[in-house]
C-alpha atoms as a PDB file:
ATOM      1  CA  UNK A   1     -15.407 -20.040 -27.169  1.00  0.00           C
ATOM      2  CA  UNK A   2     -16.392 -16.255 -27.947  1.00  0.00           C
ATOM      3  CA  UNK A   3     -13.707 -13.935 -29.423  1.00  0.00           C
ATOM      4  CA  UNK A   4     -12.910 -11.396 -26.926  1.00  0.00           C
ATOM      5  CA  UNK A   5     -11.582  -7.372 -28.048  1.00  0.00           C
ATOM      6  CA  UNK A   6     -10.269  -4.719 -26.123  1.00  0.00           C
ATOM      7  CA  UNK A   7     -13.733  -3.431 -24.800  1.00  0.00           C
ATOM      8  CA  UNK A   8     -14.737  -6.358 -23.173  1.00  0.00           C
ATOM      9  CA  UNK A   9     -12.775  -6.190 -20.309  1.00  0.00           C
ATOM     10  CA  UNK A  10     -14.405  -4.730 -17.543  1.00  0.00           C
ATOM     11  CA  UNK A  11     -12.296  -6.001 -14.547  1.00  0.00           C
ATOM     12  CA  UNK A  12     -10.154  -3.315 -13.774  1.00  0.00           C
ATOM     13  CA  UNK A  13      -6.706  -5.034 -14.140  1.00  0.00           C
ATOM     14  CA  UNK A  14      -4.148  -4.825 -11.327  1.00  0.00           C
ATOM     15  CA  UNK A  15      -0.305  -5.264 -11.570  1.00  0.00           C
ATOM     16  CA  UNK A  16       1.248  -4.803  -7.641  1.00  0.00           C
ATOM     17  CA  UNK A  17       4.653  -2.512  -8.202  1.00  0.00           C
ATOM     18  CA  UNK A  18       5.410  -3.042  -4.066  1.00  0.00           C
ATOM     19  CA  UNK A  19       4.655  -4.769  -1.263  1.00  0.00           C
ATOM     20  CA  UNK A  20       4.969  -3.274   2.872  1.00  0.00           C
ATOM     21  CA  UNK A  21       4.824  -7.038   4.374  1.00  0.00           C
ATOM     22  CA  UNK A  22       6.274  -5.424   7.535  1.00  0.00           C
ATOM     23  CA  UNK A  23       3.315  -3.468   7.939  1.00  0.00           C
ATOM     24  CA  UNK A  24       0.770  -5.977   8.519  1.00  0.00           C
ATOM     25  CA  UNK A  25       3.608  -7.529  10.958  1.00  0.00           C
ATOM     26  CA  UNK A  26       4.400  -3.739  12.873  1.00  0.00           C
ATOM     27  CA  UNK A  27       0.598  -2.685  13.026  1.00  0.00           C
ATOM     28  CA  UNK A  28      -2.594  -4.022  13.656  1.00  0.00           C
ATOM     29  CA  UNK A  29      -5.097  -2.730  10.371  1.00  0.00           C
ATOM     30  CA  UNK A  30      -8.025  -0.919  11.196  1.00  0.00           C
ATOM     31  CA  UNK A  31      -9.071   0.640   8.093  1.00  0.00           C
ATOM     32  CA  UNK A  32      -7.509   0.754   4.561  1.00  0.00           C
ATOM     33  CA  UNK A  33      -8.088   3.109   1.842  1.00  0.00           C
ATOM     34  CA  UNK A  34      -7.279   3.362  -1.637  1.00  0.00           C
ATOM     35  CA  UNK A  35      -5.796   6.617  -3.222  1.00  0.00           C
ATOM     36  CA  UNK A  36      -4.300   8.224  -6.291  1.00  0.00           C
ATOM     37  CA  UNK A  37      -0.382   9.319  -6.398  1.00  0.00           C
ATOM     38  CA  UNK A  38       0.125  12.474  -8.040  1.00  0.00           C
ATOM     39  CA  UNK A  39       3.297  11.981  -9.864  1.00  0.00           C
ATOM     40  CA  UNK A  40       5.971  13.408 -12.156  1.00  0.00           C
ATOM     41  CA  UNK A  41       6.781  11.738 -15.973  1.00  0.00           C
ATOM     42  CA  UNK A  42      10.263  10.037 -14.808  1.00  0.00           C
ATOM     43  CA  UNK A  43       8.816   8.605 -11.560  1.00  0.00           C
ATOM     44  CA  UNK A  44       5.609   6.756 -13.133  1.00  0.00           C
ATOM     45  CA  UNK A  45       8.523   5.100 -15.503  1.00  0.00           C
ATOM     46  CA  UNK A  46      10.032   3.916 -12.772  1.00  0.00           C
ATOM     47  CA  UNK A  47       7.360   2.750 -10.784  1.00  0.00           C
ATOM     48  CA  UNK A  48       6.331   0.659 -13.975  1.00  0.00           C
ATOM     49  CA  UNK A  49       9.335  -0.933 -14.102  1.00  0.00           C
ATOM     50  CA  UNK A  50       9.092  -1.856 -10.011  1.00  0.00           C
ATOM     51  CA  UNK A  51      12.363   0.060  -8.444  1.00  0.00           C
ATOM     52  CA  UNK A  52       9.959   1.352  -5.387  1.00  0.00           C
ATOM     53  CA  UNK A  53      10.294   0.678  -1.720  1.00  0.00           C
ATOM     54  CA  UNK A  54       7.547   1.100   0.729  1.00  0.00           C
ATOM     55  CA  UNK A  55       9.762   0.140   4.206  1.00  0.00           C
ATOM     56  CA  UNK A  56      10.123   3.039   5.374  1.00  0.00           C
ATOM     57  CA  UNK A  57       7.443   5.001   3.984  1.00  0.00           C
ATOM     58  CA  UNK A  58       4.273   6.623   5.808  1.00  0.00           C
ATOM     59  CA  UNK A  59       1.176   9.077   5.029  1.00  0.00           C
ATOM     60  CA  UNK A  60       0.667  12.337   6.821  1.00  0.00           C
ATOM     61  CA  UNK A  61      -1.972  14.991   6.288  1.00  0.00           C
ATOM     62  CA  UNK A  62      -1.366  18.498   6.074  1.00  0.00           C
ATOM     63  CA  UNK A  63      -3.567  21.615   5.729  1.00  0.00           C
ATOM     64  CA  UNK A  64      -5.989  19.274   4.114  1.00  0.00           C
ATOM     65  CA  UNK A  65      -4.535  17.224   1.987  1.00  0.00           C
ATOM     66  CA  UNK A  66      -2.507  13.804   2.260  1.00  0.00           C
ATOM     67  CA  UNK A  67       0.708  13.230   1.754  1.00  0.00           C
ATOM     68  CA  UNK A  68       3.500  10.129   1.126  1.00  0.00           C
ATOM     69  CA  UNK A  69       6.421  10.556   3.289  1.00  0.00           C
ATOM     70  CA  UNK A  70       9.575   8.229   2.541  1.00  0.00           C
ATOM     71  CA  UNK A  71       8.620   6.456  -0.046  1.00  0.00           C
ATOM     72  CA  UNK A  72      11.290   5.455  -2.676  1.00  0.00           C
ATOM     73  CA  UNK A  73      10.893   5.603  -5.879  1.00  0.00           C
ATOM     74  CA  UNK A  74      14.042   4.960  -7.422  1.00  0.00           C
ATOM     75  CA  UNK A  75      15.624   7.804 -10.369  1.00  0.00           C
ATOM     76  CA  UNK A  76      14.630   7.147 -13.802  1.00  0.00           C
ATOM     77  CA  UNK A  77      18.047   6.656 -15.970  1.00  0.00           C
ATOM     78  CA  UNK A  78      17.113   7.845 -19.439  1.00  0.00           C
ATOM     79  CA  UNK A  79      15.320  11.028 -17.708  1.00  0.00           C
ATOM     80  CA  UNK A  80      19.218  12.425 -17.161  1.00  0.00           C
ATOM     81  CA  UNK A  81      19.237  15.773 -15.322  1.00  0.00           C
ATOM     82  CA  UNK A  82      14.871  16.303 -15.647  1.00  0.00           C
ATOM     83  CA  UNK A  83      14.733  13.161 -13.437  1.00  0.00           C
ATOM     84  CA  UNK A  84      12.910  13.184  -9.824  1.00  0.00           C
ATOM     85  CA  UNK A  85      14.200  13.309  -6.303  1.00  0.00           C
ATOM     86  CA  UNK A  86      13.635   9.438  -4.967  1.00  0.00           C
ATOM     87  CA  UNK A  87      11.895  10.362  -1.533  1.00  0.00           C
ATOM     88  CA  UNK A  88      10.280  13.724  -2.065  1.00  0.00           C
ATOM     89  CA  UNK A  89       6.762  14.262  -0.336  1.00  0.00           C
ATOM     90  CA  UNK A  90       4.335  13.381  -2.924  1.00  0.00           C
ATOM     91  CA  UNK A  91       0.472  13.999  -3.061  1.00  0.00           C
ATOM     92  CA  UNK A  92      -1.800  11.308  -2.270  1.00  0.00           C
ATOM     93  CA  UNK A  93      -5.163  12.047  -4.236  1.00  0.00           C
ATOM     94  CA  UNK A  94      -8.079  11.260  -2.217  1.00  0.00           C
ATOM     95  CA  UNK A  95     -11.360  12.428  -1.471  1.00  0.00           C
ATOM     96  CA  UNK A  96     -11.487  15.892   0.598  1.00  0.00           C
ATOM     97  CA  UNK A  97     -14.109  14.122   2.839  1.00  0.00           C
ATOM     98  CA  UNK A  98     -11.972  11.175   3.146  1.00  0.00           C
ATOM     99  CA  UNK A  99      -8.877  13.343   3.954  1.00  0.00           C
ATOM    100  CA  UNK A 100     -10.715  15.115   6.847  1.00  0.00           C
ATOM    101  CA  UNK A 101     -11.636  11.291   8.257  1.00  0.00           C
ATOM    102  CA  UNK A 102      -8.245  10.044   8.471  1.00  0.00           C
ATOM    103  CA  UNK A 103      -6.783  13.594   9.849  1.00  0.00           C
ATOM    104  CA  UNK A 104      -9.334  13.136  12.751  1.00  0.00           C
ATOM    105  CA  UNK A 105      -8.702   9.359  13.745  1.00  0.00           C
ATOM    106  CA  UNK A 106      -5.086  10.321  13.518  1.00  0.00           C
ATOM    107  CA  UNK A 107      -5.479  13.359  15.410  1.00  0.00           C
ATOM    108  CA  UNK A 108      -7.374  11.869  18.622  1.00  0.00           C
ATOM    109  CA  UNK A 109      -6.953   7.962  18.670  1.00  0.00           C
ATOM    110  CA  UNK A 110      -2.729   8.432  17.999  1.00  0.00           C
ATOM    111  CA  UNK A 111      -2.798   5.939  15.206  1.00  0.00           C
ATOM    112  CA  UNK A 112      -0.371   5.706  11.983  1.00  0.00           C
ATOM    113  CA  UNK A 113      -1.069   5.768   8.710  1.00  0.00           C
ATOM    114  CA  UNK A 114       0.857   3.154   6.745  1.00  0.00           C
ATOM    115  CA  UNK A 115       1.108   2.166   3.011  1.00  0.00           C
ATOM    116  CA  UNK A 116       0.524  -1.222   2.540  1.00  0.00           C
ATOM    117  CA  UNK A 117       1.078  -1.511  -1.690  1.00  0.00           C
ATOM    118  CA  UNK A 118       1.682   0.222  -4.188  1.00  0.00           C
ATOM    119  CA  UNK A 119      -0.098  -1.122  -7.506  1.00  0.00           C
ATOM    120  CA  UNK A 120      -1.287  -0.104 -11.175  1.00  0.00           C
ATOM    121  CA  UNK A 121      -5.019  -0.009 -11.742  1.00  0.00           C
ATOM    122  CA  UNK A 122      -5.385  -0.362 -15.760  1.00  0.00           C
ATOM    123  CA  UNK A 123      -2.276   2.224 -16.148  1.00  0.00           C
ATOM    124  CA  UNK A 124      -2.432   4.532 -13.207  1.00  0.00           C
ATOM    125  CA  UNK A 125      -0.529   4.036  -9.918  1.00  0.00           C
ATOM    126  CA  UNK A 126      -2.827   3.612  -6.474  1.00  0.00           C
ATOM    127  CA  UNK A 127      -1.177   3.227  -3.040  1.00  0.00           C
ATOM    128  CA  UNK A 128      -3.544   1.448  -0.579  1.00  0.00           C
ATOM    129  CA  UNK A 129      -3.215   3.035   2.844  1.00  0.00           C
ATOM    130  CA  UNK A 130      -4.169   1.633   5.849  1.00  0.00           C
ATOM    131  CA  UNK A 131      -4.968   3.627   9.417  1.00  0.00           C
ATOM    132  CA  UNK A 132      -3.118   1.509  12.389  1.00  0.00           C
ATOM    133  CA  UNK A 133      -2.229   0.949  15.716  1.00  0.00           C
ATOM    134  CA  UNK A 134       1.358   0.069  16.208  1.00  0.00           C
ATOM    135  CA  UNK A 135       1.931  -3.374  17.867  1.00  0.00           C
ATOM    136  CA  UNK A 136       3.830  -3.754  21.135  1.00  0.00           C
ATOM    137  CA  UNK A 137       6.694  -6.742  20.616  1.00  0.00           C
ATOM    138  CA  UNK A 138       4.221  -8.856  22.885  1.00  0.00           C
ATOM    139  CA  UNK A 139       1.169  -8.459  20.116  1.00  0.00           C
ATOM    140  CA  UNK A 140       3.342  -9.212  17.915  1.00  0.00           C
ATOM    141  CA  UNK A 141       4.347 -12.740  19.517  1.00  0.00           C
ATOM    142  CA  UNK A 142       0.442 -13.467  19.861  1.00  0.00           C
ATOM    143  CA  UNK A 143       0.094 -12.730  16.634  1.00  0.00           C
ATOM    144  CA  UNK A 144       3.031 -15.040  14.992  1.00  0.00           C
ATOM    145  CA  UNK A 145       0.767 -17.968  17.512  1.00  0.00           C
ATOM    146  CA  UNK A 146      -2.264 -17.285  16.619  1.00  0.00           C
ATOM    147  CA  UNK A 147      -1.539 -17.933  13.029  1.00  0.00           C
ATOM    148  CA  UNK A 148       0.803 -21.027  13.444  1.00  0.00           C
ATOM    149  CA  UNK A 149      -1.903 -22.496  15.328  1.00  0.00           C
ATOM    150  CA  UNK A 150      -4.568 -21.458  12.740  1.00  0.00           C
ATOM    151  CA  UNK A 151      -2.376 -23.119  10.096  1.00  0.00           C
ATOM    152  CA  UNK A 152      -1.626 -26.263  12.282  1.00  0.00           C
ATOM    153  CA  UNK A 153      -5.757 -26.419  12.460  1.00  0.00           C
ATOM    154  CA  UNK A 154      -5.791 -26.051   8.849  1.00  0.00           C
ATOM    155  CA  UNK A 155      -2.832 -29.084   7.686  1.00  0.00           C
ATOM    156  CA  UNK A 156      -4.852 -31.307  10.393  1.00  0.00           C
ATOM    157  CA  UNK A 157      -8.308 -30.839   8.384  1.00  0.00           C
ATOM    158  CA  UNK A 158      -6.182 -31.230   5.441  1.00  0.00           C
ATOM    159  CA  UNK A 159      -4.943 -34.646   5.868  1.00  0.00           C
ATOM    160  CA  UNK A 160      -8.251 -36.073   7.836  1.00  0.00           C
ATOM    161  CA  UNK A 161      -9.714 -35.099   4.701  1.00  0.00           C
ATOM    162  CA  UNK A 162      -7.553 -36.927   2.363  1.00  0.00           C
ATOM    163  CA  UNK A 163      -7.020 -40.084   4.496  1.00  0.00           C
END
């Protein structure tokens, strides 16, 4: 087996800080999109040591830019008074292109824009974002079927297999 160093790695190494399960459960994914978090000292400590909640959280852009709206990112204790305000408005970085994409489907088809994760990509802290249409409680319903029945298909195959 070949010695490996620090340079070898070129997988980009992810570590996910939090999880929106609700999301996929509230709205029905269209698109998602991956973008940079512009950030203060105290929050990317916290955020490494995993006090952040994406429940409530959403993206919204304004005057051409993107923003995260309600996300918590909990205070950073040694950072004493120079700390952060947990659910400020922070700056999502992403491509002005991108930004003018997402403002438009927004804008005309009335869908959301939801953060699905939050994650570290070898150090630096990505949110994936995803552009959705909120589910009526009767999607929802279909939805929970749909995948029992998928899974039922699945432990059937399973043990025809094995017998």
């Amino acid at each position: 087996m070949a010695k490996r160093t620090a340079g070898d790695d070129k997988e980009p190494r992810f570590k996910d800080v939090s999880v929106n399960r609700k999301a996929r459960h509230d709205f029905e994914i269209l698109e998602v999109v991956e973008a940079g978090i512009a950030l203060t000292g105290s929050e990317i400590k916290s955020i490494r040591e995993g006090k952040v909640s994406l429940q409530e959280a959403y993206a919204r852009p304004d005057k051409g830019e993107l923003w995260l709206m309600g996300a918590h990112i909990a205070e950073y204790g040694p950072a004493s008074y120079l700390g952060h305000e947990p659910r400020r408005p922070r700056r999502l970085l992403v491509h002005r292109a991108q930004v003018r994409e997402l403002e438009r489907q927004v804008a005309q088809r009335g869908l959301t824009l939801v953060p699905l994760r939050m994650y570290l990509k070898n150090g630096l802290a990505k949110v994936e974002i995803a552009v959705g249409r909120g589910r009526r409680q009767y999607d929802k319903r279909q939805a929970i079927a749909k995948r029992e029945s998928e899974r039922e298909v699945e432990r059937a195959l399973r043990t025809r297999t094995k017998g």
